[in-house]
Protein backbone atom coordinates (compact mmCIF):
# COMPACT_ATOMS: atom_id res chain seq x y z
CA UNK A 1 20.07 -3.26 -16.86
CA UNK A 2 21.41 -5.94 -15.00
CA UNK A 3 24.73 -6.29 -17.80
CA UNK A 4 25.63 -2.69 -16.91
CA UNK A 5 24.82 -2.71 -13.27
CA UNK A 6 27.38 -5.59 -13.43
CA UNK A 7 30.13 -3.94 -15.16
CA UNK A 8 29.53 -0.39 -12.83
CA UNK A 9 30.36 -2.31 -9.69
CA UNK A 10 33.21 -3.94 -11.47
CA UNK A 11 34.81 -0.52 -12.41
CA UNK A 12 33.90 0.96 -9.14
CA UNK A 13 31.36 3.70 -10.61
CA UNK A 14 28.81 2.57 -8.39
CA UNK A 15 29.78 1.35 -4.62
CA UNK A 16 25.76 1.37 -2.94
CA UNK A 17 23.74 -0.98 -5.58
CA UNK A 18 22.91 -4.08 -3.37
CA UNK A 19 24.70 -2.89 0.08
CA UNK A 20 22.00 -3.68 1.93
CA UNK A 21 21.01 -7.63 0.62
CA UNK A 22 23.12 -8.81 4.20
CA UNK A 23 20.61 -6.62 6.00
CA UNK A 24 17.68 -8.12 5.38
CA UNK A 25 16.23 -10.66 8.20
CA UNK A 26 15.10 -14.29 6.40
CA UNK A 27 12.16 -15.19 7.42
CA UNK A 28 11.57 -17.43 10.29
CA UNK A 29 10.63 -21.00 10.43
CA UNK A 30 7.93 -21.51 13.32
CA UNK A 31 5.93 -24.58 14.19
CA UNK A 32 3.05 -23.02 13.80
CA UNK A 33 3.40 -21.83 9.85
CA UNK A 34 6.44 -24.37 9.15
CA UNK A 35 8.52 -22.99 5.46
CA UNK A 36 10.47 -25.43 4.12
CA UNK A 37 13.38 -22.53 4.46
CA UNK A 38 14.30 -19.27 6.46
CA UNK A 39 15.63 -18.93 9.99
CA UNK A 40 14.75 -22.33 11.57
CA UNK A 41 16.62 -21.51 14.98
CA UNK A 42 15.72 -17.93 15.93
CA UNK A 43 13.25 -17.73 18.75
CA UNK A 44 13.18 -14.02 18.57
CA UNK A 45 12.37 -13.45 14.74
CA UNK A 46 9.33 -16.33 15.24
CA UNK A 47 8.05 -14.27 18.19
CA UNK A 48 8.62 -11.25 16.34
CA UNK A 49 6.71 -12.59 13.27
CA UNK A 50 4.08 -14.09 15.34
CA UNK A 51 3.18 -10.06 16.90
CA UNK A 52 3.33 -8.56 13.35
CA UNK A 53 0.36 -7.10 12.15
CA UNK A 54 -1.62 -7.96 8.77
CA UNK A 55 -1.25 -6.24 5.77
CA UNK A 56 -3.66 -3.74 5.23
CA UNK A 57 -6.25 -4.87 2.49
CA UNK A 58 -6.84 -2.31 -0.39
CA UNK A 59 -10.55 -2.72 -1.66
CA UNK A 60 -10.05 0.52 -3.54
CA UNK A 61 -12.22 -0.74 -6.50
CA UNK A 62 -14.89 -1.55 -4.47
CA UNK A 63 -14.30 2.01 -2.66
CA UNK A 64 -14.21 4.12 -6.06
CA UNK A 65 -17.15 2.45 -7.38
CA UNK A 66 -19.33 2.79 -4.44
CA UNK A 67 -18.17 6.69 -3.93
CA UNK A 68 -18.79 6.93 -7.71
CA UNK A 69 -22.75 5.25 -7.53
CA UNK A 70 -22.74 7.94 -4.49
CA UNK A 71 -22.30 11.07 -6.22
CA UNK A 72 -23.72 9.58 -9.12
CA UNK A 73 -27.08 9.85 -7.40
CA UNK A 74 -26.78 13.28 -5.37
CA UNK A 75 -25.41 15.01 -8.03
CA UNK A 76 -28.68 13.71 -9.95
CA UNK A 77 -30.86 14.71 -7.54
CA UNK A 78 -29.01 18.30 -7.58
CA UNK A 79 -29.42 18.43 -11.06
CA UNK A 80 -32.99 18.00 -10.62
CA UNK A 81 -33.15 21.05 -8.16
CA UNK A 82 -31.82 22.91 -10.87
CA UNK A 83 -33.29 22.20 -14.06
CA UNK A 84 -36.14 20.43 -12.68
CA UNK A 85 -38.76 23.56 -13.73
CA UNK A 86 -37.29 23.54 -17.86
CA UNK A 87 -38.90 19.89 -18.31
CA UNK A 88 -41.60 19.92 -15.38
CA UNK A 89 -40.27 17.88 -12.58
CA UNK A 90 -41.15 20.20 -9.81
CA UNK A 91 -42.91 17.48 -8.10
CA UNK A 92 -40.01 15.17 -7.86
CA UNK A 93 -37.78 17.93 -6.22
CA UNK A 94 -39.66 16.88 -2.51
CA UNK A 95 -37.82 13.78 -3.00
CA UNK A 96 -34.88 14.53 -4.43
CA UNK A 97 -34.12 17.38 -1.53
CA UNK A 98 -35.05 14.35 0.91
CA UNK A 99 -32.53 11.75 -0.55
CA UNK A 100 -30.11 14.40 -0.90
CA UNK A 101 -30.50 15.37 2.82
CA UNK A 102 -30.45 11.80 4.62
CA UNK A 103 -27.60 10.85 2.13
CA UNK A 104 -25.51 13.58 3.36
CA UNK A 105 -26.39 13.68 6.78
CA UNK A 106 -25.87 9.49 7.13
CA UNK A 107 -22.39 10.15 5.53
CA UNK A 108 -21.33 13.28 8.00
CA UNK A 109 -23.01 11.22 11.10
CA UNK A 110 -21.95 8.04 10.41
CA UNK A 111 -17.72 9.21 9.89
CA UNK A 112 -17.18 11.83 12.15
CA UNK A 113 -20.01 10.85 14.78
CA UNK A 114 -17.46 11.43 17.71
CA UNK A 115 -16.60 14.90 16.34
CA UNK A 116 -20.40 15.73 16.66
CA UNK A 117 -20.47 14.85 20.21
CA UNK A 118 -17.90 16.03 21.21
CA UNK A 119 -18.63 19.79 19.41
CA UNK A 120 -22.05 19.42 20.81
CA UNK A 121 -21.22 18.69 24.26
CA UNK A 122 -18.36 21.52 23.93
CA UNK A 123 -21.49 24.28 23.04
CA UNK A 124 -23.48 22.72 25.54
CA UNK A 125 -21.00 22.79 28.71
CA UNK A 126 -20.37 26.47 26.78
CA UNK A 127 -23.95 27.78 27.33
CA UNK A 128 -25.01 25.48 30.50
CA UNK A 129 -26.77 28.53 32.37
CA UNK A 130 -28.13 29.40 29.51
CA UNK A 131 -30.16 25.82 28.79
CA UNK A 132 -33.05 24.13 30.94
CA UNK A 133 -32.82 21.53 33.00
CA UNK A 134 -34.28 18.74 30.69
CA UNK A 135 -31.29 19.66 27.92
CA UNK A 136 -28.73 19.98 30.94
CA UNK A 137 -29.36 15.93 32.23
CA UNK A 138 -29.42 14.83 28.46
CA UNK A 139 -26.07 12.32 27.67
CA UNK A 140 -24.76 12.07 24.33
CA UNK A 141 -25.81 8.63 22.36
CA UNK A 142 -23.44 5.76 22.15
CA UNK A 143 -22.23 4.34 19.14
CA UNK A 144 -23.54 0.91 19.82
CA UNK A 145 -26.41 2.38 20.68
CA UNK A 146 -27.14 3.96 17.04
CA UNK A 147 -29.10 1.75 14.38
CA UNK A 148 -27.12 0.55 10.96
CA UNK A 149 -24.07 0.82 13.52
CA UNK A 150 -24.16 4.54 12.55
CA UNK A 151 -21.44 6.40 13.67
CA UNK A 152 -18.57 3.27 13.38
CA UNK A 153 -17.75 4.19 9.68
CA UNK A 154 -19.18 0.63 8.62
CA UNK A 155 -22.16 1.99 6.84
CA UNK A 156 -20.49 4.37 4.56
CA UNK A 157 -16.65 4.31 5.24
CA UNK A 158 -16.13 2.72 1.36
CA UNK A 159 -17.90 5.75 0.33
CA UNK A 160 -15.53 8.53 2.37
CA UNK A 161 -12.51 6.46 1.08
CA UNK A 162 -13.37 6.43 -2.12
CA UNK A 163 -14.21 9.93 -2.21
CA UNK A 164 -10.80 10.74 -0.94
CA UNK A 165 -9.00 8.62 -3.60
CA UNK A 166 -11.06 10.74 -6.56
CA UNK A 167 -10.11 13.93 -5.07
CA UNK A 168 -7.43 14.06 -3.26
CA UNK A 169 -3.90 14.60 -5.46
CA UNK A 170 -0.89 14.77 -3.35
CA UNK A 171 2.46 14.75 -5.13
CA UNK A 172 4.30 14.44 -2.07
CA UNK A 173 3.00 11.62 -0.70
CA UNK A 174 3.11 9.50 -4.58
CA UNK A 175 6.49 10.52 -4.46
CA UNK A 176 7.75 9.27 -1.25
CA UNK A 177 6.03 6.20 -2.07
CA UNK A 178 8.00 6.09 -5.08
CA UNK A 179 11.24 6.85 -3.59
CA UNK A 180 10.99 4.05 -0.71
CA UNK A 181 10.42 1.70 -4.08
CA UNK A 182 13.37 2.56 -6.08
CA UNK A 183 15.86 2.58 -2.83
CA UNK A 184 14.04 -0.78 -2.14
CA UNK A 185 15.20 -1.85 -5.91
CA UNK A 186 18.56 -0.29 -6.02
CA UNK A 187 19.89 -1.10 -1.80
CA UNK A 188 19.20 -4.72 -2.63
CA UNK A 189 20.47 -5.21 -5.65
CA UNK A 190 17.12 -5.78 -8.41
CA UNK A 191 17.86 -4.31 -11.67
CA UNK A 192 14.46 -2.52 -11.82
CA UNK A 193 13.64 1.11 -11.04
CA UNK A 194 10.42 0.99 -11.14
CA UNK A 195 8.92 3.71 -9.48
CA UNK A 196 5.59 1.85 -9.07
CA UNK A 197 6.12 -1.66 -8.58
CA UNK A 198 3.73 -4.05 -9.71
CA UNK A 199 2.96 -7.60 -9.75
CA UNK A 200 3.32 -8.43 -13.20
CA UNK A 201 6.84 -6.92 -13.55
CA UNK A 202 7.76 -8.72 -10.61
CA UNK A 203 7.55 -11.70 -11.84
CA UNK A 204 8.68 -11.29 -15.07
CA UNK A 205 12.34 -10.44 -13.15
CA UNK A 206 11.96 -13.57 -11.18
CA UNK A 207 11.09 -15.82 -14.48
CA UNK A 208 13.72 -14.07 -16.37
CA UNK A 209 16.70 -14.74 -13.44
CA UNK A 210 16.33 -18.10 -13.67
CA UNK A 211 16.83 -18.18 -17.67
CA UNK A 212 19.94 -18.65 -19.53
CA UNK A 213 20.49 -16.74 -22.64
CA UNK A 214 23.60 -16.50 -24.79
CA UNK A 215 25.10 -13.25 -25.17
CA UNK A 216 27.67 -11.81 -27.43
CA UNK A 217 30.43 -10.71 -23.91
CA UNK A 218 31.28 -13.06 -21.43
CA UNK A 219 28.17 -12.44 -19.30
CA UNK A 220 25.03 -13.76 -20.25
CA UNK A 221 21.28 -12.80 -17.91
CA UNK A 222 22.31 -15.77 -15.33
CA UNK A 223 25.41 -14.32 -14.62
CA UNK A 224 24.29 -11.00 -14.62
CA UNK A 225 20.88 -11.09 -12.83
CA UNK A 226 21.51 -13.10 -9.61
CA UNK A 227 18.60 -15.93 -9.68
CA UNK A 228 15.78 -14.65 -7.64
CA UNK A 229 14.26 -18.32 -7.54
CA UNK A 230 14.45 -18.62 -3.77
CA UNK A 231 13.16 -17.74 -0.48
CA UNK A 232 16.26 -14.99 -0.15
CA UNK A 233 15.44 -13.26 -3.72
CA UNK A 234 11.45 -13.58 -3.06
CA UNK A 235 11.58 -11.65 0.06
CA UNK A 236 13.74 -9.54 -1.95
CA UNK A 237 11.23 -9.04 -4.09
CA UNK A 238 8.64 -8.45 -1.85
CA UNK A 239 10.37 -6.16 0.33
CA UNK A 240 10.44 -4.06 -3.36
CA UNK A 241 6.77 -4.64 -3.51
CA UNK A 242 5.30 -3.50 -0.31
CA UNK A 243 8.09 -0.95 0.31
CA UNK A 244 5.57 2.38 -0.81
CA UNK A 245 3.12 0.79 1.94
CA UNK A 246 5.51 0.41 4.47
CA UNK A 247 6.31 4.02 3.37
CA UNK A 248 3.03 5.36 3.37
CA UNK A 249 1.90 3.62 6.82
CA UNK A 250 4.39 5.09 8.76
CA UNK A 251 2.97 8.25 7.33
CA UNK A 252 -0.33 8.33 6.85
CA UNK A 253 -3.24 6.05 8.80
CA UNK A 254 -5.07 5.10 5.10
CA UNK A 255 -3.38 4.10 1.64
CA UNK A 256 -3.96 6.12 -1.42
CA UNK A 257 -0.38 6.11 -3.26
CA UNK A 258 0.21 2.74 -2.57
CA UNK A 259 -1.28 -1.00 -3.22
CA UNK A 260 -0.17 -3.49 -0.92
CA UNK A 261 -2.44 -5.99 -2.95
CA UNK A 262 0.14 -6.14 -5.59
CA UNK A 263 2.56 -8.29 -3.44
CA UNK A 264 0.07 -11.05 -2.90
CA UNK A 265 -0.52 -10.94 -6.78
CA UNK A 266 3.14 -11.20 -7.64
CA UNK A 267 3.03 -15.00 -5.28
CA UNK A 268 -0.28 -15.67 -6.74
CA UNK A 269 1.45 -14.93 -10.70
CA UNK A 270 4.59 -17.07 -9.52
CA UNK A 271 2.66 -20.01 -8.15
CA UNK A 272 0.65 -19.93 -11.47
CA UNK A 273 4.33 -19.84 -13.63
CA UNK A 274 5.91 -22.83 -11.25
CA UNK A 275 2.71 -25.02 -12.23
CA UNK A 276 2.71 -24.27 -16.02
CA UNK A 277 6.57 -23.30 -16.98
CA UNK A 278 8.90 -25.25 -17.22
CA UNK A 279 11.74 -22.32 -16.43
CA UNK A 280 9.96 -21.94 -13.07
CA UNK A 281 9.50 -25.03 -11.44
CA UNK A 282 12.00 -24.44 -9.37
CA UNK A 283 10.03 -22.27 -7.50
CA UNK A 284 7.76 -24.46 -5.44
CA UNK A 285 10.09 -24.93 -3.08
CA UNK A 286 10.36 -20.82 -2.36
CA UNK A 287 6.84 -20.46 -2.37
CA UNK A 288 4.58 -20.54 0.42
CA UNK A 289 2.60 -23.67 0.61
CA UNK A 290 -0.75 -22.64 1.27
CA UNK A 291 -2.50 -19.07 2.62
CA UNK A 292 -1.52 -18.75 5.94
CA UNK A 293 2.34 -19.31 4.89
CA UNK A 294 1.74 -16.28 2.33
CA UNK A 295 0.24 -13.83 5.18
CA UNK A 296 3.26 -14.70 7.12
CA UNK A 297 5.58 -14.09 4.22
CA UNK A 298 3.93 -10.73 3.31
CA UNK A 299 3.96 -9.58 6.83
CA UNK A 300 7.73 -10.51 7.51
CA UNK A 301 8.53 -8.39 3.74
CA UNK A 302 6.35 -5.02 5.01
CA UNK A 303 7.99 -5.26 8.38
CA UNK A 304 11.41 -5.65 6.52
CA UNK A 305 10.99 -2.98 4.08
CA UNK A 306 9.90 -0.47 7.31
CA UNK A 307 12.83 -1.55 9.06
CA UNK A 308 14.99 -0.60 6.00
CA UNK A 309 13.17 2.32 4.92
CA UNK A 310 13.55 3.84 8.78
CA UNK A 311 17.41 3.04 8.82
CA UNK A 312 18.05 4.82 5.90
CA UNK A 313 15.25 7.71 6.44
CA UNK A 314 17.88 10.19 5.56
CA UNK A 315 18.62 8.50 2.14
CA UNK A 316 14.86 8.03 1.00
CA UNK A 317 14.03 11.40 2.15
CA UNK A 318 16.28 13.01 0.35
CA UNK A 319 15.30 10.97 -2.98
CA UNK A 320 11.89 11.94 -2.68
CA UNK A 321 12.53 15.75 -2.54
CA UNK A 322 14.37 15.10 -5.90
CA UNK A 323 11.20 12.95 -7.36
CA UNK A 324 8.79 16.05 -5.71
CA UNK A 325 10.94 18.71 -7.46
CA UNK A 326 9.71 17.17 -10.96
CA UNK A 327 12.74 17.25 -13.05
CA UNK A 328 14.85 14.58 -11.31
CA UNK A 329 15.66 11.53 -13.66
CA UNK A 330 16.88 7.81 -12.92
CA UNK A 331 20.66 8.96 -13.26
CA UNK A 332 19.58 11.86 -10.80
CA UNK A 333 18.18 9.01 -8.56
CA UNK A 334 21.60 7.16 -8.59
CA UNK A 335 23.53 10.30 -7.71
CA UNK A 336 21.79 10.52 -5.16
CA UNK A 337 21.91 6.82 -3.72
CA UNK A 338 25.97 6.49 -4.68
CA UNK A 339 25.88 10.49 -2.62
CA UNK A 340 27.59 11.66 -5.72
């Protein structure tokens, strides 16, 4: 990929792949979280990186398993409702309708708690003649007044989200995610389309930059494949990585297309390569020294790839129609990025 990318530019039939590299901010050097590279002199971009927010976590395991143990055991108690009387469980249906109905009700009180109130003090302000004068001096409970902290979403949040990820299909929003990764890729300048970046491939392009192969031309994967070994190409990287988050969060207030989780496992795989290959050694010095360096890298890269994913919103909107319309290719994807 990176051996024809290389001759396209050459021969003009491409003029967009890697426009954008110059774009891209380095990340600052602060006292604080001190890389041994970046911007050392910018006041602004340490400020700037200092009010950036985390990076969402993704416990979507954790969320899928809990909302699966969750219908696991109402739809068992349902299916003892039904075909309880065939093997003589009628007695066990009293508790089955019970755990049914407090599992239900904790789920509906405990995630949309302020919806309740606020419906229930809409009927009541609706219908105040009509009520006595006990009801009419009653005030709605407070959340921190509930037990279990019912009503904050803490109880059984996992259990909504996860619900939502088994259920909920939405092409459009997998494909814009998709399309802010392979403008990510192709604007600066990484031979890989992937339309779902992950970790593993990540760092395989990283390792494989820094090699030197033979080849039977002139070029050879070093000249082809700029090296990625270094605090420019990581956040490169990374930028590729988190781009279907940044995507998705300026869309949508939860992740579901998207895994933000994958660009901490992409430093995670290259600090285990720089310790045991000897190809990647190089890399300690464009890795992030310890775990409050790596927050501060990931945070810079999602704030990157939303700044470059809003400056081009034209671009990666129009790529993800193409991707939502089912029949658009990679070459269909370049057309659109070189506006053939």
């Amino acid at each position: 990929m990176a051996k024809v990318l290389t001759l396209a530019i050459r021969n003009q039939s491409i003029l967009r792949y890697g426009n954008l590299q110059g774009s891209v901010n380095p990340i600052p050097q602060s006292s604080a979280s001190a890389f041994p590279f970046g911007n050392r002199n910018n006041n602004n971009d340490i400020e700037r990186l200092q009010s950036l927010p985390p990076v969402p976590e993704d416990d979507r395991a954790s969320e899928v398993s809990q909302a699966v143990l969750f219908s696991g055991i109402v739809g068992a108690c349902l299916a003892v409702n039904v075909f309880g009387g065939l093997f003589g469980m009628e007695d066990l249906t009293t508790w089955t309708n019970l755990i049914v109905g407090v599992a239900v009700t904790t789920v509906i009180v405990d995630n949309f708690f302020d919806a309740i109130v606020m419906g229930g003090s809409a009927v009541a302000k609706m219908n105040e003649d009509k009520l006595p004068d006990t009801v009419k001096n009653m005030s709605a409970p407070q959340k921190e007044d509930m037990p279990l902290e019912i009503g904050t979403g803490s109880l059984t949040g996992s259990v909504v989200r996860g619900l939502s990820r088994l259920l909920n299909v939405n092409t459009e929003r997998d494909c814009q995610c998709e399309a802010a990764a392979v403008f990510a890729a192709y604007s600066l300048g990484l031979p890989c389309f992937a339309f779902q970046p992950n970790a593993l491939e990540g760092a395989s392009l990283v390792i494989d930059s820094m090699r030197s192969e033979p080849s039977e031309d002139l070029q050879n994967i070093q000249g082809s494949l700029d090296n990625l070994a270094s605090d420019a190409g990581l956040l490169k990287m990374l930028i590729w990585l988190l781009a279907p988050a940044a995507m998705e969060l300026s869309k949508y207030p939860q992740l579901m297309s998207s895994d933000p989780c994958e660009a901490l496992g992409f430093v995670n795989r290259l600090n285990d390569q720089a310790r045991n290959n000897q190809y990647a050694s190089a890399l300690v010095d464009a890795l992030p020294e310890n775990e409050e360096q790596a927050n501060d890298y990931l945070r810079w890269a999602l704030a990157e790839a939303d700044l470059l994913l809003r400056n081009n919103k034209s671009t990666v909107d129009a790529l993800s129609k193409a991707l939502a319309g089912g029949a658009a290719t990679v070459g269909d994807c370049v057309a659109i990025l070189e506006e053939w």
